[in-house]
PDB file of N, CA and C in Angstrom:
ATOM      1  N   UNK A   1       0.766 -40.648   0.277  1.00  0.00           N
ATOM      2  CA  UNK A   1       1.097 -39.233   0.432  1.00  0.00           C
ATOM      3  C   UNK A   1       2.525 -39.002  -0.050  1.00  0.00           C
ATOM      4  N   UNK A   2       2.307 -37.786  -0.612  1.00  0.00           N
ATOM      5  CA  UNK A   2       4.293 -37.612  -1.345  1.00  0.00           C
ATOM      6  C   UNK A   2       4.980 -37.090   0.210  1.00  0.00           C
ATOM      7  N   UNK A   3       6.078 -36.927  -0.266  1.00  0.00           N
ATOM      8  CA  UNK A   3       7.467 -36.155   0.374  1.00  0.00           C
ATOM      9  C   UNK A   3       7.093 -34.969   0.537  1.00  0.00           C
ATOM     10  N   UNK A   4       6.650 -34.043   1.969  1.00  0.00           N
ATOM     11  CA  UNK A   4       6.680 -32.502   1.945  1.00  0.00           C
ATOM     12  C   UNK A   4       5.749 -32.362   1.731  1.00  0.00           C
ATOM     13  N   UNK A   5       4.908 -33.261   1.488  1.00  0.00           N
ATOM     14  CA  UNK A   5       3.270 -33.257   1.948  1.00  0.00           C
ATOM     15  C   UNK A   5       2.558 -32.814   3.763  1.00  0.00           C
ATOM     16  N   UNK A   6       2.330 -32.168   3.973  1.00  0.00           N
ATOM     17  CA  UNK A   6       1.279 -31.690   5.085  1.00  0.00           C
ATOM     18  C   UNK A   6       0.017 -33.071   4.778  1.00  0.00           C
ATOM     19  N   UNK A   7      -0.303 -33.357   5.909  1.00  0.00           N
ATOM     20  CA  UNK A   7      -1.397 -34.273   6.406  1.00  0.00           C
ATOM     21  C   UNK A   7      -2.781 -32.906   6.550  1.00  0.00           C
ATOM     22  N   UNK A   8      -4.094 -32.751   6.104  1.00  0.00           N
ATOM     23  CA  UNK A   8      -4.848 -32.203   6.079  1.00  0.00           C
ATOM     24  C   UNK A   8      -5.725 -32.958   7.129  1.00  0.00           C
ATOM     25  N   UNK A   9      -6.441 -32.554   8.084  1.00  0.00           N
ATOM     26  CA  UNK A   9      -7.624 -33.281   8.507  1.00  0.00           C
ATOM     27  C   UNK A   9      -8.722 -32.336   7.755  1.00  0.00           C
ATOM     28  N   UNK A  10      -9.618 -32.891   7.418  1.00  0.00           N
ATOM     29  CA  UNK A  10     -10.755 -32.566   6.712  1.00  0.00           C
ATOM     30  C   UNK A  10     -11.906 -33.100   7.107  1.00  0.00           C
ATOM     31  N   UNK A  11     -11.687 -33.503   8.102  1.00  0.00           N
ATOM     32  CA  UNK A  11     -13.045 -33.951   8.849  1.00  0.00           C
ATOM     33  C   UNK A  11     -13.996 -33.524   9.244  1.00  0.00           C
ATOM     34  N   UNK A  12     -15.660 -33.326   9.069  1.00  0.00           N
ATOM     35  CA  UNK A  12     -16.804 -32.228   9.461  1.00  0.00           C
ATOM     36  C   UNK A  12     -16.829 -31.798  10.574  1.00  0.00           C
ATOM     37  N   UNK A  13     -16.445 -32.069  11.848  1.00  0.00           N
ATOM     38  CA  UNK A  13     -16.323 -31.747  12.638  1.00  0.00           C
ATOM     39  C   UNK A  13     -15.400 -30.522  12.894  1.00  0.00           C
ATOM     40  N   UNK A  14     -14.219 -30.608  12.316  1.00  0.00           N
ATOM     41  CA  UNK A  14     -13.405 -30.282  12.146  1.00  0.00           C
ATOM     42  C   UNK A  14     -13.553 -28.467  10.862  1.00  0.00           C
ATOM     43  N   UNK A  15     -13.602 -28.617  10.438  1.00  0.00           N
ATOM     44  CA  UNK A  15     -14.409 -27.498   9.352  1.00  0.00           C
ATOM     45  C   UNK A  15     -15.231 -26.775   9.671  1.00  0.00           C
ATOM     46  N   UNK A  16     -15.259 -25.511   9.391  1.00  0.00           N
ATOM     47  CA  UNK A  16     -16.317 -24.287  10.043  1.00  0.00           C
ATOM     48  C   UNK A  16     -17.233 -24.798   8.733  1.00  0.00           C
ATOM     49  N   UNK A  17     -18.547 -24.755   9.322  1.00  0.00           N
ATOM     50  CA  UNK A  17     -19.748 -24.180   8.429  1.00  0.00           C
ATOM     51  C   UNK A  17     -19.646 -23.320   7.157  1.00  0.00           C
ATOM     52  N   UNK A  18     -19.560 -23.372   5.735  1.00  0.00           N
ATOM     53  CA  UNK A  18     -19.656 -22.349   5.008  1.00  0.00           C
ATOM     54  C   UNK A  18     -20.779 -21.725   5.174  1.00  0.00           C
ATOM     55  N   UNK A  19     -20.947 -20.347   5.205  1.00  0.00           N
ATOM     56  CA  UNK A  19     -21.939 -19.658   4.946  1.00  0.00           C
ATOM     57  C   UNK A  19     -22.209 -18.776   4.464  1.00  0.00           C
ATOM     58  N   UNK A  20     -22.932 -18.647   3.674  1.00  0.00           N
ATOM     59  CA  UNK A  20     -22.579 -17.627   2.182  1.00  0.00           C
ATOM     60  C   UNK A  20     -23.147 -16.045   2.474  1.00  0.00           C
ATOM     61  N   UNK A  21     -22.704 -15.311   2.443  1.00  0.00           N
ATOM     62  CA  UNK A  21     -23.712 -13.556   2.973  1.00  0.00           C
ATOM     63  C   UNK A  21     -23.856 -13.438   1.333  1.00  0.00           C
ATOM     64  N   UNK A  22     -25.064 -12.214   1.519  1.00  0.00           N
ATOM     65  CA  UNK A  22     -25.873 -11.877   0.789  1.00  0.00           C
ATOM     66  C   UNK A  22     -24.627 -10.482   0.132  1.00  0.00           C
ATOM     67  N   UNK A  23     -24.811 -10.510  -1.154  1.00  0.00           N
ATOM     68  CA  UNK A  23     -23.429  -9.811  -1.771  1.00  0.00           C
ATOM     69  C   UNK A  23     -23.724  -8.269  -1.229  1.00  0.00           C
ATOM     70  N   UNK A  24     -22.843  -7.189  -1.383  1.00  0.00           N
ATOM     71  CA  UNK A  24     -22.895  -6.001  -0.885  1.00  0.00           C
ATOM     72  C   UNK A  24     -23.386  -4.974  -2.145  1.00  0.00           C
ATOM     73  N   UNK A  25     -24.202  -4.244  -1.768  1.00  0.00           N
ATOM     74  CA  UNK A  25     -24.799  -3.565  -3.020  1.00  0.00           C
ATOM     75  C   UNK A  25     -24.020  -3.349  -4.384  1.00  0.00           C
ATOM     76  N   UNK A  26     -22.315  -2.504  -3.784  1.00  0.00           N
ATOM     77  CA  UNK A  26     -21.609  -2.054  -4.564  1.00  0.00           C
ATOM     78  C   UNK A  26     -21.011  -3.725  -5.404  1.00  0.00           C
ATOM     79  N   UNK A  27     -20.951  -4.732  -5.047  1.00  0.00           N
ATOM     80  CA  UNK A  27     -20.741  -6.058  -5.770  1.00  0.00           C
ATOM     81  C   UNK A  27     -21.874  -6.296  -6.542  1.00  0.00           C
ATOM     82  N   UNK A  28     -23.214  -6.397  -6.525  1.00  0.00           N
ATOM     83  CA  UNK A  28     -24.277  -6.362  -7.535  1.00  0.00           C
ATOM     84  C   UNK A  28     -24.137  -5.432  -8.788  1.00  0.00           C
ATOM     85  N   UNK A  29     -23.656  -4.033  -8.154  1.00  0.00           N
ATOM     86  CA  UNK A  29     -23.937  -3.191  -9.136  1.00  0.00           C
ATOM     87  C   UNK A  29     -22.742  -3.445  -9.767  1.00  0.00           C
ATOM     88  N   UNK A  30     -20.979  -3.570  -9.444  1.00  0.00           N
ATOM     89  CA  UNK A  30     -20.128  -3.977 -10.326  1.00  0.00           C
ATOM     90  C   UNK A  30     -20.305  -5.605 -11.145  1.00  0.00           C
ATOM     91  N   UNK A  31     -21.438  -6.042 -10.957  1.00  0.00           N
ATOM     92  CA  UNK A  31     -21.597  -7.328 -11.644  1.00  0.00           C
ATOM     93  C   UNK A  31     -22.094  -6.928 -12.885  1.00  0.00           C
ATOM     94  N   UNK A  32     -22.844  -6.427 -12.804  1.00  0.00           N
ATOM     95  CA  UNK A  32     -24.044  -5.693 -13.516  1.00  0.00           C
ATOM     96  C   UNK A  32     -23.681  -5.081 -14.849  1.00  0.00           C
ATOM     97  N   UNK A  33     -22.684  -3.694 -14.176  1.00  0.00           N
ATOM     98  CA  UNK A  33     -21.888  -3.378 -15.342  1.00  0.00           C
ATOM     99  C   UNK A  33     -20.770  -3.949 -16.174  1.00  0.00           C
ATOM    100  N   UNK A  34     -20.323  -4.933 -15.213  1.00  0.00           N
ATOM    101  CA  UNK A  34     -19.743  -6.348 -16.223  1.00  0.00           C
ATOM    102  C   UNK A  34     -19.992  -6.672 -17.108  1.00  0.00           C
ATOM    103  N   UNK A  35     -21.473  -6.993 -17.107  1.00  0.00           N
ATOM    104  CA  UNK A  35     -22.286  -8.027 -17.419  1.00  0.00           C
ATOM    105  C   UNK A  35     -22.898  -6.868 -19.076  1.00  0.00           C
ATOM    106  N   UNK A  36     -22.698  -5.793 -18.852  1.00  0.00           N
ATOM    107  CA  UNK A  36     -23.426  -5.404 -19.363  1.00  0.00           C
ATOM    108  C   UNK A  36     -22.046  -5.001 -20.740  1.00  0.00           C
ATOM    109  N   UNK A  37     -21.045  -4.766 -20.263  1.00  0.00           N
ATOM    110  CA  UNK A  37     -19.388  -4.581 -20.915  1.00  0.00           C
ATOM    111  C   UNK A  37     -19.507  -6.033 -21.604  1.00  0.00           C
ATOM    112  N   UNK A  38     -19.799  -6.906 -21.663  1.00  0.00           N
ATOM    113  CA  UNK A  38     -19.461  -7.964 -21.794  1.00  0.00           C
ATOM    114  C   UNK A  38     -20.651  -7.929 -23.161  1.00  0.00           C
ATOM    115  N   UNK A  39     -21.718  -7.947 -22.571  1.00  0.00           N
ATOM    116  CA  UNK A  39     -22.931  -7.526 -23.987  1.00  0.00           C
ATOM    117  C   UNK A  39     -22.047  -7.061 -25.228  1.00  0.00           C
ATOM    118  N   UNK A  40     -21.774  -6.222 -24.430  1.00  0.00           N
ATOM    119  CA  UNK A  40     -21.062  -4.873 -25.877  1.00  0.00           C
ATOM    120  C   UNK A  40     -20.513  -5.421 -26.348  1.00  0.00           C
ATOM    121  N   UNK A  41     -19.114  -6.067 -25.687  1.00  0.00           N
ATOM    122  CA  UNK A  41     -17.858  -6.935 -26.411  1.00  0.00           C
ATOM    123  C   UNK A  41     -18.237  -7.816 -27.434  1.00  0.00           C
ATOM    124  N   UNK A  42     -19.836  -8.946 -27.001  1.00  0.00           N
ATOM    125  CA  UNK A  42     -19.924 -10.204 -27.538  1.00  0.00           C
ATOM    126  C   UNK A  42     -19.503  -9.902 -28.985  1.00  0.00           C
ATOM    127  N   UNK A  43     -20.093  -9.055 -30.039  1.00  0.00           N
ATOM    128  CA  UNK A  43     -20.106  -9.381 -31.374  1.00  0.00           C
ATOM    129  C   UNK A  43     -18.822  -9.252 -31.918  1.00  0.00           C
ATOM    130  N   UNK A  44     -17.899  -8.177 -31.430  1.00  0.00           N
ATOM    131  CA  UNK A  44     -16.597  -7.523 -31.612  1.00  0.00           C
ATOM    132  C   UNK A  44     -15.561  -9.372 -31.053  1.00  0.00           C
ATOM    133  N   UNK A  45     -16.009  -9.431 -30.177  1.00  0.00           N
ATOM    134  CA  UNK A  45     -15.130 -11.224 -29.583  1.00  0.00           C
ATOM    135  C   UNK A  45     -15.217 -12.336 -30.848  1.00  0.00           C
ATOM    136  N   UNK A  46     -16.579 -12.309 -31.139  1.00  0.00           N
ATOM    137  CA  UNK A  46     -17.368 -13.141 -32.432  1.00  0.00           C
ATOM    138  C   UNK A  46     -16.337 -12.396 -33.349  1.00  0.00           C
ATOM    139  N   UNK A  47     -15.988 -12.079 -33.886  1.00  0.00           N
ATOM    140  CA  UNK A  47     -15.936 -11.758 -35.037  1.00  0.00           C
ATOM    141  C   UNK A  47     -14.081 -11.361 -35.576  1.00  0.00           C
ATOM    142  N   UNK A  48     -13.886 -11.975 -33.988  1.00  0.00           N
ATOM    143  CA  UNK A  48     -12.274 -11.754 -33.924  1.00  0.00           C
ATOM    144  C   UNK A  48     -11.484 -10.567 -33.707  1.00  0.00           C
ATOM    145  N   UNK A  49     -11.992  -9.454 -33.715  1.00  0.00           N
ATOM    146  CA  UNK A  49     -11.576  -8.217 -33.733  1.00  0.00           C
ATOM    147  C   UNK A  49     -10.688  -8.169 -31.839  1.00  0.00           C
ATOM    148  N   UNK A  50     -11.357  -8.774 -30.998  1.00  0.00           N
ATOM    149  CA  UNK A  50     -10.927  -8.895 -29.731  1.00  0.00           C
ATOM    150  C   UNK A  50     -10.440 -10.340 -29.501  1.00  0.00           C
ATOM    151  N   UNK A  51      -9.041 -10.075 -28.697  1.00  0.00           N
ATOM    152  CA  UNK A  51      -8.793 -11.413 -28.647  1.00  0.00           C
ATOM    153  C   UNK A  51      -8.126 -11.355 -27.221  1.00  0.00           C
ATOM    154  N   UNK A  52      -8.341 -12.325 -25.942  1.00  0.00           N
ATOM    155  CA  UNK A  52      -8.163 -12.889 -25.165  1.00  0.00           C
ATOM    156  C   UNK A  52      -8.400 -12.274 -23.740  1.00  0.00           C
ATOM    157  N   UNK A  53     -10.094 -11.822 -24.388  1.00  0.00           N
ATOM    158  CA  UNK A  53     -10.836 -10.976 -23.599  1.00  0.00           C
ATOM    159  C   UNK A  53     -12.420 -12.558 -23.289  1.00  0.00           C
ATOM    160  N   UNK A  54     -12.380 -12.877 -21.801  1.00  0.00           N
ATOM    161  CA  UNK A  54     -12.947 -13.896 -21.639  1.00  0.00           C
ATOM    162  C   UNK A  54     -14.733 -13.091 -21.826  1.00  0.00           C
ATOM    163  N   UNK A  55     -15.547 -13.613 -22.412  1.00  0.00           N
ATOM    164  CA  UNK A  55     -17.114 -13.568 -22.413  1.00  0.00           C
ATOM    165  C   UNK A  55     -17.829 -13.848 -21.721  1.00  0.00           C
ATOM    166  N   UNK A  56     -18.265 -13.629 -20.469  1.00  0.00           N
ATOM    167  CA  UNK A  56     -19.584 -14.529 -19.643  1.00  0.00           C
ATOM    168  C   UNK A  56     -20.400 -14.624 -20.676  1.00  0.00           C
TER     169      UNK A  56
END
């Protein structure tokens, strides 16, 4: 362990349960139109015209 290091316990016991909820409507639908902005972009990204705009 370095200098100014914190000791973590990470032990299962120790750790809450992750548990994942089911996303909230308004998060689906802003995925969506992401997803769909992102369509548009692809050929304009391809083709260099856009630059350091990430693509799903």
């Amino acid at each position: 362990m370095f200098a100014g290091q914190a000791q973590r316990d990470v032990s299962p016991e120790r750790e809450p349960p992750l548990v994942r909820e089911p996303p909230d409507q308004e998060v689906v639908e802003a995925v969506e139109v992401l997803r769909r902005l992102a369509h548009r972009l692809r050929p304009a990204a391809r083709s260099g015209v856009m630059t350091g705009i990430a693509v799903v």
